[in-house]
Protein backbone atom coordinates (compact mmCIF):
# COMPACT_ATOMS: atom_id res chain seq x y z
CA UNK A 1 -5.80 5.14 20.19
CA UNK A 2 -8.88 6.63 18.49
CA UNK A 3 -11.29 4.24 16.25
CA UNK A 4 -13.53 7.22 15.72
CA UNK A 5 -11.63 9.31 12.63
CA UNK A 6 -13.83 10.31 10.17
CA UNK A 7 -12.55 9.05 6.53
CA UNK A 8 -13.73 7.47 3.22
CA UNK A 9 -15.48 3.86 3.20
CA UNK A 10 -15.17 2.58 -0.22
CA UNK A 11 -15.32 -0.63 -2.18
CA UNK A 12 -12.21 -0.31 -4.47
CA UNK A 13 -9.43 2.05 -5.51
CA UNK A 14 -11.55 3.26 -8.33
CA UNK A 15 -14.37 3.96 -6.10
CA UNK A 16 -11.84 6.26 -4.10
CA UNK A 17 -10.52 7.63 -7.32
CA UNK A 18 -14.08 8.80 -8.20
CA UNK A 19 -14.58 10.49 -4.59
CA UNK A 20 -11.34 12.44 -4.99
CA UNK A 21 -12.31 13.71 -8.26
CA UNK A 22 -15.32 15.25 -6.97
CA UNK A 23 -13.56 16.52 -4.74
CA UNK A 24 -10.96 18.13 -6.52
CA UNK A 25 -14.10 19.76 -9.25
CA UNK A 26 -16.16 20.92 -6.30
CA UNK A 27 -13.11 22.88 -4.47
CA UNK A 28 -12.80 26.38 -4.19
CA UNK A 29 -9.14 26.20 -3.44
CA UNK A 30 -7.70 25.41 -6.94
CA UNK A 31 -7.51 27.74 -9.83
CA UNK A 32 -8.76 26.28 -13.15
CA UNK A 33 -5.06 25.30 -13.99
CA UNK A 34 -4.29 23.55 -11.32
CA UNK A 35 -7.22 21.31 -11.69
CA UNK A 36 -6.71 20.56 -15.54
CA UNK A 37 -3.52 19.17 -14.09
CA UNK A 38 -4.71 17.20 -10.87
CA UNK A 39 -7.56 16.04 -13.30
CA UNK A 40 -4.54 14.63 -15.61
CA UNK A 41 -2.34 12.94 -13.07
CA UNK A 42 -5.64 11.48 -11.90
CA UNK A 43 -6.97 10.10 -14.60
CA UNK A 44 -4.38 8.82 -15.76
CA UNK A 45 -3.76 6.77 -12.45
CA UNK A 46 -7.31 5.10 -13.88
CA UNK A 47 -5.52 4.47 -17.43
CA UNK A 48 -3.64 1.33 -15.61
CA UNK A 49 -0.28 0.72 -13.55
CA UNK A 50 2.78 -0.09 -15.46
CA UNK A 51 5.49 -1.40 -13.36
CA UNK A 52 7.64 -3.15 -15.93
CA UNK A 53 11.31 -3.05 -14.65
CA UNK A 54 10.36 -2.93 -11.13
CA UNK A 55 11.57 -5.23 -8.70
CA UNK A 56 9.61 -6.35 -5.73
CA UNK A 57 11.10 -8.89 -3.06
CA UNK A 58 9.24 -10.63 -0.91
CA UNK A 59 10.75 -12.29 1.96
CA UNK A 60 8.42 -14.96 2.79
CA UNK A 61 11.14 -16.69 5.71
CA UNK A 62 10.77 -13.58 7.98
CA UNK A 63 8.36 -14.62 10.96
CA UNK A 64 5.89 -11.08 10.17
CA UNK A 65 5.20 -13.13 6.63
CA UNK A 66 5.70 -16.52 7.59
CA UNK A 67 3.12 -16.40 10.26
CA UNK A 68 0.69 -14.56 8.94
CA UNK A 69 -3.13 -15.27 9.19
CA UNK A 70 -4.96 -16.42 6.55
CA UNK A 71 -7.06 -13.36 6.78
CA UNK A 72 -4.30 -11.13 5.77
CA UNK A 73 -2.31 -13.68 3.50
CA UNK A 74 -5.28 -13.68 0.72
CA UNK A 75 -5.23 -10.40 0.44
CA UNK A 76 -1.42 -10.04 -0.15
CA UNK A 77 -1.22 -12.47 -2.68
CA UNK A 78 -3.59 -10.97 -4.45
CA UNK A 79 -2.05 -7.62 -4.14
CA UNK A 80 1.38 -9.35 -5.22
CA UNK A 81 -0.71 -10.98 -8.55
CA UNK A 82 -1.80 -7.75 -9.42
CA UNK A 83 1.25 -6.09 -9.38
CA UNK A 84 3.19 -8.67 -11.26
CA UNK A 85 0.00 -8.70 -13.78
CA UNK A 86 1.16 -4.85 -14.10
CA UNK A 87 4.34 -5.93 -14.84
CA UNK A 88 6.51 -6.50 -11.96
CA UNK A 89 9.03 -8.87 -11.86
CA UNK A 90 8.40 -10.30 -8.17
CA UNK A 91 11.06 -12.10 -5.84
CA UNK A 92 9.89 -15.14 -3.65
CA UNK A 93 11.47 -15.24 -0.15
CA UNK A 94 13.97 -12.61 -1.09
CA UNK A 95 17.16 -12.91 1.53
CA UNK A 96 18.06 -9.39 2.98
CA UNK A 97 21.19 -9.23 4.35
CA UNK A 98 21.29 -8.77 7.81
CA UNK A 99 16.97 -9.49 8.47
CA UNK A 100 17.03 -12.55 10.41
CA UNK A 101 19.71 -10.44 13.18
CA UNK A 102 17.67 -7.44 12.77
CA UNK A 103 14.27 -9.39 13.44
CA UNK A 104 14.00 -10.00 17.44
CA UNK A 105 15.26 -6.45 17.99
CA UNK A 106 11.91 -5.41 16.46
CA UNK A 107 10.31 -7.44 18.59
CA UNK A 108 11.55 -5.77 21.94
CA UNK A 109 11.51 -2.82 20.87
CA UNK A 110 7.97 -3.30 20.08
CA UNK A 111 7.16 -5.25 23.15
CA UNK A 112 8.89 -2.27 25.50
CA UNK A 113 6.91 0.44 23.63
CA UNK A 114 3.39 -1.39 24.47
CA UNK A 115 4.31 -1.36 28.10
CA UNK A 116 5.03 2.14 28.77
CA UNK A 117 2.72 3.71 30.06
């Protein structure tokens, strides 16, 4: 596995927003029309997130969510308040038909690809 890829450190989507903007008005490899438009779709991913009528499930009984660390948890619940705050209706523990059987077949076929060598 490499650690050493080069890529973006930023503190926030909006920081990253910013970074891709300059990079889209100092490229060479877009006509003028094409980056009126990426300019648009951009900036108007800044505008704000409107996800009313979407439906997100979260199925808090699988073991992947139930045991997760603290470290991780925060951070998804905040992620889940933001995107009901942008209008999605979310789902506590969710049941998915067919999970729970599903479940420890990800785990060997997890556990078989980490030993091969």
């Amino acid at each position: 596995m490499r650690m050493n890829t080069i890529g973006l450190i930023v503190r926030d989507v909006s920081d990253a927003l910013d970074v891709l903007l300059e990079i889209v008005h100092s490229s060479t490899h877009h006509d003028t029309q094409t980056k009126i438009k990426l300019f648009r779709d951009l900036g108007s991913a800044r505008v704000g997130l409107d996800l009313q009528g979407m439906r997100i499930g979260i199925p808090w009984h699988l073991s992947d969510l139930a045991s997760l660390h603290e470290a991780k948890l925060g951070p998804l619940k905040r992620i889940i308040d933001a995107l009901s705050r942008a209008g999605a209706t979310v789902i506590h523990d969710v049941q998915i038909s067919g999970a729970l059987e599903f479940e420890p077949l990800l785990y060997w076929r997890n556990l078989s690809s980490s030993t091969q060598i």
